[in-house]
C-alpha atoms as a PDB file:
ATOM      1  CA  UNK A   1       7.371  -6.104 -20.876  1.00  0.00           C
ATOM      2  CA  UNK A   2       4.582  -4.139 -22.517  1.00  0.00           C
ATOM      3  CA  UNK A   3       1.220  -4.570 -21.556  1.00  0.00           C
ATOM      4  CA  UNK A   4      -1.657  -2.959 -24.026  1.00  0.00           C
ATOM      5  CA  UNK A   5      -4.856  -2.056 -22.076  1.00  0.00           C
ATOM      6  CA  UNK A   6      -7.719  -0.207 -23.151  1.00  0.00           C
ATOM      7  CA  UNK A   7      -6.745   2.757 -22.200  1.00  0.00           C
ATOM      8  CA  UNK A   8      -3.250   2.900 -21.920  1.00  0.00           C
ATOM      9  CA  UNK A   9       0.204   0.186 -22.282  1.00  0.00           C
ATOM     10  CA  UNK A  10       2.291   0.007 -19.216  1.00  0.00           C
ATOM     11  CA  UNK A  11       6.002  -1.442 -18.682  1.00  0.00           C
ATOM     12  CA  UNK A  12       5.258  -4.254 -16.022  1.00  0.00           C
ATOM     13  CA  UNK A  13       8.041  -6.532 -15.141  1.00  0.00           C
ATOM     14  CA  UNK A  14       6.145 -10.238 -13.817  1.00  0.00           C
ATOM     15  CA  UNK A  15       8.540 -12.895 -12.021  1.00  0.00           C
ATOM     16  CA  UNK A  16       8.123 -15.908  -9.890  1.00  0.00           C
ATOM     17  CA  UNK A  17       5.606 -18.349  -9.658  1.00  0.00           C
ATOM     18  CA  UNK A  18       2.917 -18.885  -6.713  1.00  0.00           C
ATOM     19  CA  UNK A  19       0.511 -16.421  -4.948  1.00  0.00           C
ATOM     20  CA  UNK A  20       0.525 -13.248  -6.744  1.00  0.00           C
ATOM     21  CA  UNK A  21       2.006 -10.113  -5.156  1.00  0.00           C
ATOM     22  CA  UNK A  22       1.032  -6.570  -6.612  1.00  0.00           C
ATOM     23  CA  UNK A  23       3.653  -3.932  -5.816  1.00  0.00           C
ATOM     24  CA  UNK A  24       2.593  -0.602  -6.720  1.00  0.00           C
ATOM     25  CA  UNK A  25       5.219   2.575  -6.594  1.00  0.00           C
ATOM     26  CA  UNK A  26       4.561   6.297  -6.043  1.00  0.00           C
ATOM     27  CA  UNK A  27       5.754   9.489  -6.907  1.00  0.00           C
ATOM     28  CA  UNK A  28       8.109  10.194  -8.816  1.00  0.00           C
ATOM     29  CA  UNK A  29       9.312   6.491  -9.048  1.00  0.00           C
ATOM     30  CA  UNK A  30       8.872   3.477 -11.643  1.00  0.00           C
ATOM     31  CA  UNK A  31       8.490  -0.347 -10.953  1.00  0.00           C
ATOM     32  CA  UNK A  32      12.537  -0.371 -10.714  1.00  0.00           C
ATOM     33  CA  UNK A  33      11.809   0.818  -6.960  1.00  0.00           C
ATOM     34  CA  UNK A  34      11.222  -2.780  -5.911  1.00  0.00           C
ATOM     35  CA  UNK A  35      13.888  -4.246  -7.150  1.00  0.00           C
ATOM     36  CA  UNK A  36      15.622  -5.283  -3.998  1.00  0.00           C
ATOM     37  CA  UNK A  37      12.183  -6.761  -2.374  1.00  0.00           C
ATOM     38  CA  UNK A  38      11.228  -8.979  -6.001  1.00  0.00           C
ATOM     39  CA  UNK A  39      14.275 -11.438  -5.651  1.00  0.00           C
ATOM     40  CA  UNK A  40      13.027 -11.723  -1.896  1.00  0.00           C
ATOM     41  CA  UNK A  41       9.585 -12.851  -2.569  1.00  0.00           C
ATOM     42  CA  UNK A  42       9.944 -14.770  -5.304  1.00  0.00           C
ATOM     43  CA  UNK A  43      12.869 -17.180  -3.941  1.00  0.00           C
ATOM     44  CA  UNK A  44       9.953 -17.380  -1.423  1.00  0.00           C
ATOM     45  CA  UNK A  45       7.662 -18.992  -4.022  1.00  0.00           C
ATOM     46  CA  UNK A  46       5.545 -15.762  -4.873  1.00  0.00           C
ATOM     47  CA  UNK A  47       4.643 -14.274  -8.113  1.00  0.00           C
ATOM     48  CA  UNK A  48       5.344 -10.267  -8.181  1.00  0.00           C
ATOM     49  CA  UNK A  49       3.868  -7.954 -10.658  1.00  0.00           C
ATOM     50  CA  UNK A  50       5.377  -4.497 -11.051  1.00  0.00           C
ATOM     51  CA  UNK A  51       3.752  -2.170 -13.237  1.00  0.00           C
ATOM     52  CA  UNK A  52       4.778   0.900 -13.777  1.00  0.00           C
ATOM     53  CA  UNK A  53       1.796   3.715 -13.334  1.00  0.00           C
ATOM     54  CA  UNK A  54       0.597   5.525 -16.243  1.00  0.00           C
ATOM     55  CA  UNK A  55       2.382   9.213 -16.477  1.00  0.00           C
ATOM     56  CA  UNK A  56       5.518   7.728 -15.048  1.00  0.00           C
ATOM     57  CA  UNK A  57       8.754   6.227 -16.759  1.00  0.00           C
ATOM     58  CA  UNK A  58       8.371   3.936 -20.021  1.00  0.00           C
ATOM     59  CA  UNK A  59       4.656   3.833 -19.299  1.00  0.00           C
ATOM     60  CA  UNK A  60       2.057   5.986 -21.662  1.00  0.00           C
ATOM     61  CA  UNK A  61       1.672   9.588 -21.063  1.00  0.00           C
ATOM     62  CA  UNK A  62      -2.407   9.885 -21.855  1.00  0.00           C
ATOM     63  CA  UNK A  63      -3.594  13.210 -22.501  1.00  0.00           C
ATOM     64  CA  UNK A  64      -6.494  15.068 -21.082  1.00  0.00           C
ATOM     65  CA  UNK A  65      -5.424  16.545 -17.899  1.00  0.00           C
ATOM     66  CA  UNK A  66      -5.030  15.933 -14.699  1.00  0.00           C
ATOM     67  CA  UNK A  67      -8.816  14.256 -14.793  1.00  0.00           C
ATOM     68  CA  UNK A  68      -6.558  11.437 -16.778  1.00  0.00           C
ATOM     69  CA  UNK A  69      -4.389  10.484 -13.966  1.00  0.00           C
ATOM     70  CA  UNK A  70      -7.061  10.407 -11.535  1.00  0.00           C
ATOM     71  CA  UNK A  71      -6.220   7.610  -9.268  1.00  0.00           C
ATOM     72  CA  UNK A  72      -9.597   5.924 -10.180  1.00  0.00           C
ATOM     73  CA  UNK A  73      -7.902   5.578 -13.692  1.00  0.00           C
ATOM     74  CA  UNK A  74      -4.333   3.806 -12.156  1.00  0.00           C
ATOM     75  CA  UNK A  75      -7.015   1.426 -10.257  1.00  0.00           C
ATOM     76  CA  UNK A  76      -8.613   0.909 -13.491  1.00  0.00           C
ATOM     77  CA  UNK A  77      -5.512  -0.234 -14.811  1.00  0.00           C
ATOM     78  CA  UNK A  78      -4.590  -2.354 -12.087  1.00  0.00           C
ATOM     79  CA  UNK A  79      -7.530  -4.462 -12.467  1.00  0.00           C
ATOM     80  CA  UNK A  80      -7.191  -4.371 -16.357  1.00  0.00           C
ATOM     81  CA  UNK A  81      -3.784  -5.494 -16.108  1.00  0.00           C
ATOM     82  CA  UNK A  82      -4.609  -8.296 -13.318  1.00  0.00           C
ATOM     83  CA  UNK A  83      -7.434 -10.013 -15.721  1.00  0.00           C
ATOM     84  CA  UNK A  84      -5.005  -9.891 -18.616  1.00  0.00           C
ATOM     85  CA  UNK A  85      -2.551 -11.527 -16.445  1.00  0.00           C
ATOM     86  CA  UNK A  86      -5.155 -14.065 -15.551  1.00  0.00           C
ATOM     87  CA  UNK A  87      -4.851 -13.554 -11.762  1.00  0.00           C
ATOM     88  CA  UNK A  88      -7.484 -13.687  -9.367  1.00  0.00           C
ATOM     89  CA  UNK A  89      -6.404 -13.838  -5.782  1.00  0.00           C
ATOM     90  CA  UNK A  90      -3.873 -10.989  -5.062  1.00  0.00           C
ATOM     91  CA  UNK A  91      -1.977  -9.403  -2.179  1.00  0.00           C
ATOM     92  CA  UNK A  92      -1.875  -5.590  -2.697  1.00  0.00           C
ATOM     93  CA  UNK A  93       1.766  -3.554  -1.847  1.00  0.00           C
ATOM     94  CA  UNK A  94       2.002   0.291  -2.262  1.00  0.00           C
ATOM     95  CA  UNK A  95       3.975   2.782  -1.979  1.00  0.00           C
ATOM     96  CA  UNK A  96       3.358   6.836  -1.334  1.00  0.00           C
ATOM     97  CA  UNK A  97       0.679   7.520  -4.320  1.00  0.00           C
ATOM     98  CA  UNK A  98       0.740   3.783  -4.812  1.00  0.00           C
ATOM     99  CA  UNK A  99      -0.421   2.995  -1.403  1.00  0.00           C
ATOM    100  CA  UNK A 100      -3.343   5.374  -1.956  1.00  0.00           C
ATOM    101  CA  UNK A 101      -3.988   3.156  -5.142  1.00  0.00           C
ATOM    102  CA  UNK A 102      -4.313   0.017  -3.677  1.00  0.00           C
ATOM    103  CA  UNK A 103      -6.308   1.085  -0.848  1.00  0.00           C
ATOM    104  CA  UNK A 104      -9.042   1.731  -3.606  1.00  0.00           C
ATOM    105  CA  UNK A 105      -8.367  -1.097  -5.393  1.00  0.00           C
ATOM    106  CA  UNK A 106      -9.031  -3.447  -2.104  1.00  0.00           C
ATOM    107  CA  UNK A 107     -12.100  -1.033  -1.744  1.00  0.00           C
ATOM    108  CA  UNK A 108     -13.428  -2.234  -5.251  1.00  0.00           C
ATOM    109  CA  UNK A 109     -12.231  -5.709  -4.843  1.00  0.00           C
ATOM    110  CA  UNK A 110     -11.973  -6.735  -1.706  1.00  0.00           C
ATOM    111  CA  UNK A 111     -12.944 -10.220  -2.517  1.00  0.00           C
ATOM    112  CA  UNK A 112     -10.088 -10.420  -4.513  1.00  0.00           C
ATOM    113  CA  UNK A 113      -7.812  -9.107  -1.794  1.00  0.00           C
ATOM    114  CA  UNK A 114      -5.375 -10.911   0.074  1.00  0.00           C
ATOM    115  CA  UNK A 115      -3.876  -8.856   2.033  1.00  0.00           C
ATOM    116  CA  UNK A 116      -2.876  -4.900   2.054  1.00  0.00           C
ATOM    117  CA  UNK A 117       0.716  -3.472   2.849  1.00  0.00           C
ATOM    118  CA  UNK A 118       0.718  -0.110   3.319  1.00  0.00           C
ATOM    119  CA  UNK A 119       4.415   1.999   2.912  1.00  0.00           C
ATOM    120  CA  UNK A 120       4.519   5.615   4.576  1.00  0.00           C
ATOM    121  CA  UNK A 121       1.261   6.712   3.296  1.00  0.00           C
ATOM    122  CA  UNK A 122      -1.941   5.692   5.248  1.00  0.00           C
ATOM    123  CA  UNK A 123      -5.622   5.913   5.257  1.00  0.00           C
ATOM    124  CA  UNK A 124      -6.480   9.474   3.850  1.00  0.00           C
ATOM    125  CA  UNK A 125      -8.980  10.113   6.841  1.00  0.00           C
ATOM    126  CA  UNK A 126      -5.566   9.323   8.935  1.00  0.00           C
ATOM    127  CA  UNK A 127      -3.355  11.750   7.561  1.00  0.00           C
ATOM    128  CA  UNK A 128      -6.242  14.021   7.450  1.00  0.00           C
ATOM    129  CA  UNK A 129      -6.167  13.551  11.164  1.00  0.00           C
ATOM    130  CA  UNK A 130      -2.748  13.932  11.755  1.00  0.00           C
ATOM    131  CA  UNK A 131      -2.927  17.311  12.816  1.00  0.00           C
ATOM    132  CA  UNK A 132      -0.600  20.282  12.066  1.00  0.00           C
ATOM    133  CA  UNK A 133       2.460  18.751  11.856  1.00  0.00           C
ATOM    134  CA  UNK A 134       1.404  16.798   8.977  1.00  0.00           C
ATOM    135  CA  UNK A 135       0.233  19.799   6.859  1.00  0.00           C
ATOM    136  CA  UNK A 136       3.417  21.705   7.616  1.00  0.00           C
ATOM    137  CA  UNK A 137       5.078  18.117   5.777  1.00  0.00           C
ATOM    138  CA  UNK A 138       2.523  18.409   3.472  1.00  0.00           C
ATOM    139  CA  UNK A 139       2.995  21.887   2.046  1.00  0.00           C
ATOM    140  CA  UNK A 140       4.631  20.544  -1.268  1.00  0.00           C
ATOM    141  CA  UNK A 141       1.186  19.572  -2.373  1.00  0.00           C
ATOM    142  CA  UNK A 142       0.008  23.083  -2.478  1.00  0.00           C
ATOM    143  CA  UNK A 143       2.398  23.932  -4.660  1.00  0.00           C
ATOM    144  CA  UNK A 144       1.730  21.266  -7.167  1.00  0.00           C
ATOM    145  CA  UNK A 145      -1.796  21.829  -7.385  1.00  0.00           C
ATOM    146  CA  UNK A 146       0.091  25.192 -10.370  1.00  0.00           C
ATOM    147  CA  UNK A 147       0.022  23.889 -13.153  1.00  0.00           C
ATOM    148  CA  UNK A 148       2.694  25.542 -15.502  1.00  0.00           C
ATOM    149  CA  UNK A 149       4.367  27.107 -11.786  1.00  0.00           C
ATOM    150  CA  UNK A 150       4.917  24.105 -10.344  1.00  0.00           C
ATOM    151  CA  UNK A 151       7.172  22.644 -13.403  1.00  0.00           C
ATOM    152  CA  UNK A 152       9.074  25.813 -13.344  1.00  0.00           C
ATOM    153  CA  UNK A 153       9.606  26.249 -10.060  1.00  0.00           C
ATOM    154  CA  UNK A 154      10.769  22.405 -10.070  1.00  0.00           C
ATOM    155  CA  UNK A 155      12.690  22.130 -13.288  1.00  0.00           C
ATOM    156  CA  UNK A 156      14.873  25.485 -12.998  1.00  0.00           C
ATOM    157  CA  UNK A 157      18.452  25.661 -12.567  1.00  0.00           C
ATOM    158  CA  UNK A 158      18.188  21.834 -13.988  1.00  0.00           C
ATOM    159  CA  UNK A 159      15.693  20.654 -11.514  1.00  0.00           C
ATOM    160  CA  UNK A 160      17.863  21.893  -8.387  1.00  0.00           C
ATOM    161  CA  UNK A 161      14.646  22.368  -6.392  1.00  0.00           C
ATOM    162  CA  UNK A 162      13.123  18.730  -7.329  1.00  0.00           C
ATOM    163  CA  UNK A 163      16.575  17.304  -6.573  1.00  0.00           C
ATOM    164  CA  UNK A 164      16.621  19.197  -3.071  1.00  0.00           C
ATOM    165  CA  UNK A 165      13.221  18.110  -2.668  1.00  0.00           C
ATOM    166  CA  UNK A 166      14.645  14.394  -3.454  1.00  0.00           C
ATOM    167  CA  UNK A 167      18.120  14.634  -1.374  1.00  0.00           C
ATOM    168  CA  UNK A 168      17.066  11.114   0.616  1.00  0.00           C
ATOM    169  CA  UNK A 169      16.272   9.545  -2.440  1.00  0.00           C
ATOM    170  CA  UNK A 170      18.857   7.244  -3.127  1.00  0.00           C
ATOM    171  CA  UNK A 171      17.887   6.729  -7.249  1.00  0.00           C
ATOM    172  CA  UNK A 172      17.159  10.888  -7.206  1.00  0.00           C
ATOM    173  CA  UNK A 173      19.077  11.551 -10.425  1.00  0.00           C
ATOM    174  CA  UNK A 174      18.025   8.121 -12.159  1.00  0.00           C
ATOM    175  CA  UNK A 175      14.207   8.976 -11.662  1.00  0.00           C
ATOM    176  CA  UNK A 176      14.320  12.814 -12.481  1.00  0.00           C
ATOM    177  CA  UNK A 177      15.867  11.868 -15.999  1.00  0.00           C
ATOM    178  CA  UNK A 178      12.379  10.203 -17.378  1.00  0.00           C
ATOM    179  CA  UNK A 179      11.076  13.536 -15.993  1.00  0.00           C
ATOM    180  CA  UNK A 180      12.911  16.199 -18.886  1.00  0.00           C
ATOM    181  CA  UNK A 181      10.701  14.197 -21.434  1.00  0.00           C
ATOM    182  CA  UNK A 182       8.141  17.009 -22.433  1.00  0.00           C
ATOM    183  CA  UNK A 183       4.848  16.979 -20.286  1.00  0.00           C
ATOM    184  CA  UNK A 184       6.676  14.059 -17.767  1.00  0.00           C
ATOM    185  CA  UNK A 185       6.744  16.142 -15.069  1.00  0.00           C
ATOM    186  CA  UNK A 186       3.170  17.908 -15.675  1.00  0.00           C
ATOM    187  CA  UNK A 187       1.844  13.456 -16.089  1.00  0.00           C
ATOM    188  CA  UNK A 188       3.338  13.180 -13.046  1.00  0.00           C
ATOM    189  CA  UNK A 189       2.323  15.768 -10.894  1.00  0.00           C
ATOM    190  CA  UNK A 190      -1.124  15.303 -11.924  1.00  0.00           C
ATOM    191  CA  UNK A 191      -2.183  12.386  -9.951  1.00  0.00           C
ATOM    192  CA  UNK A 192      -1.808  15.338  -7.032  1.00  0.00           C
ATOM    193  CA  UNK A 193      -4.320  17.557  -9.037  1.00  0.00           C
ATOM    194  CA  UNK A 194      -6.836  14.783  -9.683  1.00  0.00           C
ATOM    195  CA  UNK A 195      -6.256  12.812  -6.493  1.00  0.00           C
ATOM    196  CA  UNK A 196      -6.181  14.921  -3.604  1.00  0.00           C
ATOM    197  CA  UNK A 197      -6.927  18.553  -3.893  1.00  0.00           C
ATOM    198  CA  UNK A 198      -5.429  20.936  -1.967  1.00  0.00           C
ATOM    199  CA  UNK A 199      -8.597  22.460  -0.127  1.00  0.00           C
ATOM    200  CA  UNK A 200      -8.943  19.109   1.236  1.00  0.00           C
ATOM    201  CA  UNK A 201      -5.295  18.295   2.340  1.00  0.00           C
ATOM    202  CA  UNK A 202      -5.369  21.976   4.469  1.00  0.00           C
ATOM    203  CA  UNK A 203      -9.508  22.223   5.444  1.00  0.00           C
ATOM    204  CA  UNK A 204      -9.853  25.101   2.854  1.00  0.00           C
ATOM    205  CA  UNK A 205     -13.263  23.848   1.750  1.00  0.00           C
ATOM    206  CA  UNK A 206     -15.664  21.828   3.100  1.00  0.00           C
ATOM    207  CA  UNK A 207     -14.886  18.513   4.592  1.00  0.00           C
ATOM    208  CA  UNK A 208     -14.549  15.515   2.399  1.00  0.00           C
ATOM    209  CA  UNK A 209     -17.426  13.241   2.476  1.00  0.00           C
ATOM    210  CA  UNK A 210     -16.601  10.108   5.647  1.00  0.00           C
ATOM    211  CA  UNK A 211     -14.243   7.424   3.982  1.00  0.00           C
ATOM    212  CA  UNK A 212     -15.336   3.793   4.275  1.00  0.00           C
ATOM    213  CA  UNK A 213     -13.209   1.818   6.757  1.00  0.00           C
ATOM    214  CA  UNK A 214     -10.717  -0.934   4.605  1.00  0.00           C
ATOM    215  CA  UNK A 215     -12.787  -3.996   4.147  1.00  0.00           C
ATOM    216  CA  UNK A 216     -12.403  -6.752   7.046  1.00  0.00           C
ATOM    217  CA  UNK A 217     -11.997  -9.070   5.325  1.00  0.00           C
ATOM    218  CA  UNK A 218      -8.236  -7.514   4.406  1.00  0.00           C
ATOM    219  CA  UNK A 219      -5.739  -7.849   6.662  1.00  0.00           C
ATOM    220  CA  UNK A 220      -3.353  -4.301   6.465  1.00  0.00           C
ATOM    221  CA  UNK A 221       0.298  -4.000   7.280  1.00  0.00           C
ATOM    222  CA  UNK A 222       1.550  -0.229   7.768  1.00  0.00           C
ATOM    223  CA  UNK A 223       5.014   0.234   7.445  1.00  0.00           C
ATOM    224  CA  UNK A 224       6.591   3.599   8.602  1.00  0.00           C
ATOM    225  CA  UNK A 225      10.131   5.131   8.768  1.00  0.00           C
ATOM    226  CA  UNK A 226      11.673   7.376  11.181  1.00  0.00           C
ATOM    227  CA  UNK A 227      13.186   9.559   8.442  1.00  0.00           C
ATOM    228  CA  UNK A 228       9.981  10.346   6.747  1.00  0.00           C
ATOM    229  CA  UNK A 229      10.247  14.368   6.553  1.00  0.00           C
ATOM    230  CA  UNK A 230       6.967  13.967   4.217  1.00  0.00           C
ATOM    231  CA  UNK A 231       4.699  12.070   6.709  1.00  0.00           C
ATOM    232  CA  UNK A 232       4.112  11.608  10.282  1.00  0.00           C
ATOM    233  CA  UNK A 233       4.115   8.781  12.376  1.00  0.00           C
ATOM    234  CA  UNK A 234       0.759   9.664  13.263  1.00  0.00           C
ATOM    235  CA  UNK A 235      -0.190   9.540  10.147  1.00  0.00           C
ATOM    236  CA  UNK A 236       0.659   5.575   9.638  1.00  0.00           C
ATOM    237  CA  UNK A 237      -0.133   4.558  13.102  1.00  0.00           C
ATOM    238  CA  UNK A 238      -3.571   6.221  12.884  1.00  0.00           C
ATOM    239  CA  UNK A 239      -4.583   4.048   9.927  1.00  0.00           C
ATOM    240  CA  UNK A 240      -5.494   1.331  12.190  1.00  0.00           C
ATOM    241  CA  UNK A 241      -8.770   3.333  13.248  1.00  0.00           C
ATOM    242  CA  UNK A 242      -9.938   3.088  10.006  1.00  0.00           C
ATOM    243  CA  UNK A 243      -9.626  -0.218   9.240  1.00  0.00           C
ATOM    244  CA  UNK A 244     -12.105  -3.032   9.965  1.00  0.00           C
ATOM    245  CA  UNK A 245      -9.637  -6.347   9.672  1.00  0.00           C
ATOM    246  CA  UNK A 246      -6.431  -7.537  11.594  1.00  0.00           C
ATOM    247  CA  UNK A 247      -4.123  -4.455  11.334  1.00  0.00           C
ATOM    248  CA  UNK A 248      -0.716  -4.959  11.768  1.00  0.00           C
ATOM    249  CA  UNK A 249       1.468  -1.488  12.140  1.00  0.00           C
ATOM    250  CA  UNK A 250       5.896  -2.054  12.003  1.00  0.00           C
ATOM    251  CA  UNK A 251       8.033   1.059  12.913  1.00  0.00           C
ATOM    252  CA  UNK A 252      11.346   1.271  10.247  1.00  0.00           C
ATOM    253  CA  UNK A 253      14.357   3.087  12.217  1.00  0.00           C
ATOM    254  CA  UNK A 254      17.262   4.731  10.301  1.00  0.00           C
ATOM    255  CA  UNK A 255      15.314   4.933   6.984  1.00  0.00           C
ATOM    256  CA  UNK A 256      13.754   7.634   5.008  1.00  0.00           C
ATOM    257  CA  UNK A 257      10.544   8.247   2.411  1.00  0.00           C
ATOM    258  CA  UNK A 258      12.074   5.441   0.636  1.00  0.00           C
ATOM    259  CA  UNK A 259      12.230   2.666   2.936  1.00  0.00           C
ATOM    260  CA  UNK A 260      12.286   0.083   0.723  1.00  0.00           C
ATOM    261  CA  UNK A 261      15.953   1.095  -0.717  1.00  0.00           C
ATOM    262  CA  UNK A 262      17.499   2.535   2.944  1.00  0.00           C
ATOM    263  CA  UNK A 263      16.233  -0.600   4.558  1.00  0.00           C
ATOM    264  CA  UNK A 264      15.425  -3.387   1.821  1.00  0.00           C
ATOM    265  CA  UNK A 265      16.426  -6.409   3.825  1.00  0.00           C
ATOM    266  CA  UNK A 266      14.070  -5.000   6.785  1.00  0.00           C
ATOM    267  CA  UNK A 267      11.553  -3.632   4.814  1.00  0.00           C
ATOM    268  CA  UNK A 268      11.745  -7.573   2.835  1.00  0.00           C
ATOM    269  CA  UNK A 269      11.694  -9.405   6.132  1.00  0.00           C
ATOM    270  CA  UNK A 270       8.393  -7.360   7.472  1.00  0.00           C
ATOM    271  CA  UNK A 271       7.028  -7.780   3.727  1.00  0.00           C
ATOM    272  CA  UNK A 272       7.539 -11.317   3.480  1.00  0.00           C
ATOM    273  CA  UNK A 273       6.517 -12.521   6.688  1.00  0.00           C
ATOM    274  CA  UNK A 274       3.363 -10.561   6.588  1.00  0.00           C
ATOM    275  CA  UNK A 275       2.439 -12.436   3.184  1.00  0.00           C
ATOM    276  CA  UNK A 276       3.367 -16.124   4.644  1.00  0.00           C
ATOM    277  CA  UNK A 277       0.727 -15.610   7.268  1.00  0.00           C
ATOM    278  CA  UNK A 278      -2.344 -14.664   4.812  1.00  0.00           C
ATOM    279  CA  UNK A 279      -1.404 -16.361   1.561  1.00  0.00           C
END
């Protein structure tokens, strides 16, 4: 369905009934990316909202620049979108860009926090941390801080470089097709520009002001796979030093970047279990 917010509508699908889940997807996915862990939780009596984030898919495109699609804006949203949905209580699920997102949205709600499960991406101050090996992973975000070179570089020779970049995704041609629409890919690739500048990723400027530990009153579940050739392991497992509540960190073998379709009865299993024991 369509939800109208104040600043922008966003396709949301909404099932189940019971404690509300929140998952939230990254780049360059839609809500369609939980579509094997849904039917999971809600035969297991939970209620799952799946937006899709603005800039991505059948959700609004706003203009402005990247300052638009700072993550502070998809938070915005979130908590928009949870009041208009009349829920209160909520337990918090991201993924890549979307894990980034809900860590700030626990960090400006954490009373309305359930719980947090984290997938691939950690606490920034982690993968900060992580050391070489991480920026070497991370090199791709250099290049989309271009605007105008990144697209080209990305879309030539009918996106062969973004569908390179994507060879472990198993939707990869399903989600590059919302991204021909003109300015899709430039929405997309802005919540890199506004979210996490490059300077800061590679210690080009000066250091980023300390990041507050998750609230403990939130109870955080990291999920990391093996196959990740965008993050670390120490990047996950680190997360747990920055975070004041129970922290709960689950290793996913034979699975890449997108855990949640190479391993969705796994990656359903660790979900589910982790919400039974803080709803």
């Amino acid at each position: 369905m369509r939800v109208e917010l104040s600043e922008v509508t966003l396709d949301v699908e909404v099932s189940g009934e019971g404690p509300a889940v929140l998952l939230v997807h990254g780049f360059p996915d839609s809500h369609h990316l939980w579509r094997h862990q849904v039917p999971v939780l809600t035969a297991a009596g939970f209620t799952c909202v799946t937006p899709t984030l603005r800039g991505f898919g059948a959700s609004d495109r706003p203009e402005g620049g990247p300052e638009a699609y700072h993550p502070a804006k998809n938070v915005g949203d979130l908590l928009e979108l949870l009041d208009r949905l009349d829920i209160d209580q909520v337990h918090l699920v991201g993924h890549d860009w979307g894990s980034g997102i809900v860590q700030g949205l626990a960090q400006v709600v954490p009373h309305r926090t359930r719980s947090l499960s984290l997938l691939s991406v950690g606490h920034i101050a982690s993968i900060l941390a992580a050391g070489w090996e991480q920026k070497q992973r991370s090199w791709y975000m250099l290049l989309f801080q271009h605007e105008g070179l990144a697209e080209d570089w990305l879309a030539r020779e009918d996106f062969a470089n973004l569908r390179e970049m994507l060879a472990e995704h198993p939707d990869a041609e399903a989600v590059m097709e919302p991204l021909r629409a003109p300015g899709a890919l430039t929405a997309a690739l802005n919540v890199y520009r506004s979210g996490l500048p490059a300077e800061v990723l590679f210690g080009a400027g000066p250091p980023p002001s300390p990041l507050p530990p998750l609230p403990e009153t939130v109870p955080v579940l990291g999920l990391w796979s093996t196959g990740d050739r965008f993050l670390t392991e120490r990047s996950m497992a680190g997360t747990g030093e920055h975070i004041a509540g129970p922290w709960r960190y689950e290793r996913i073998e034979d699975a890449g970047h997108w855990l949640q379709l190479d391993q969705p009865e796994k990656v359903g299993e660790l979900l589910l279990s982790f919400l039974k024991e803080n709803s």
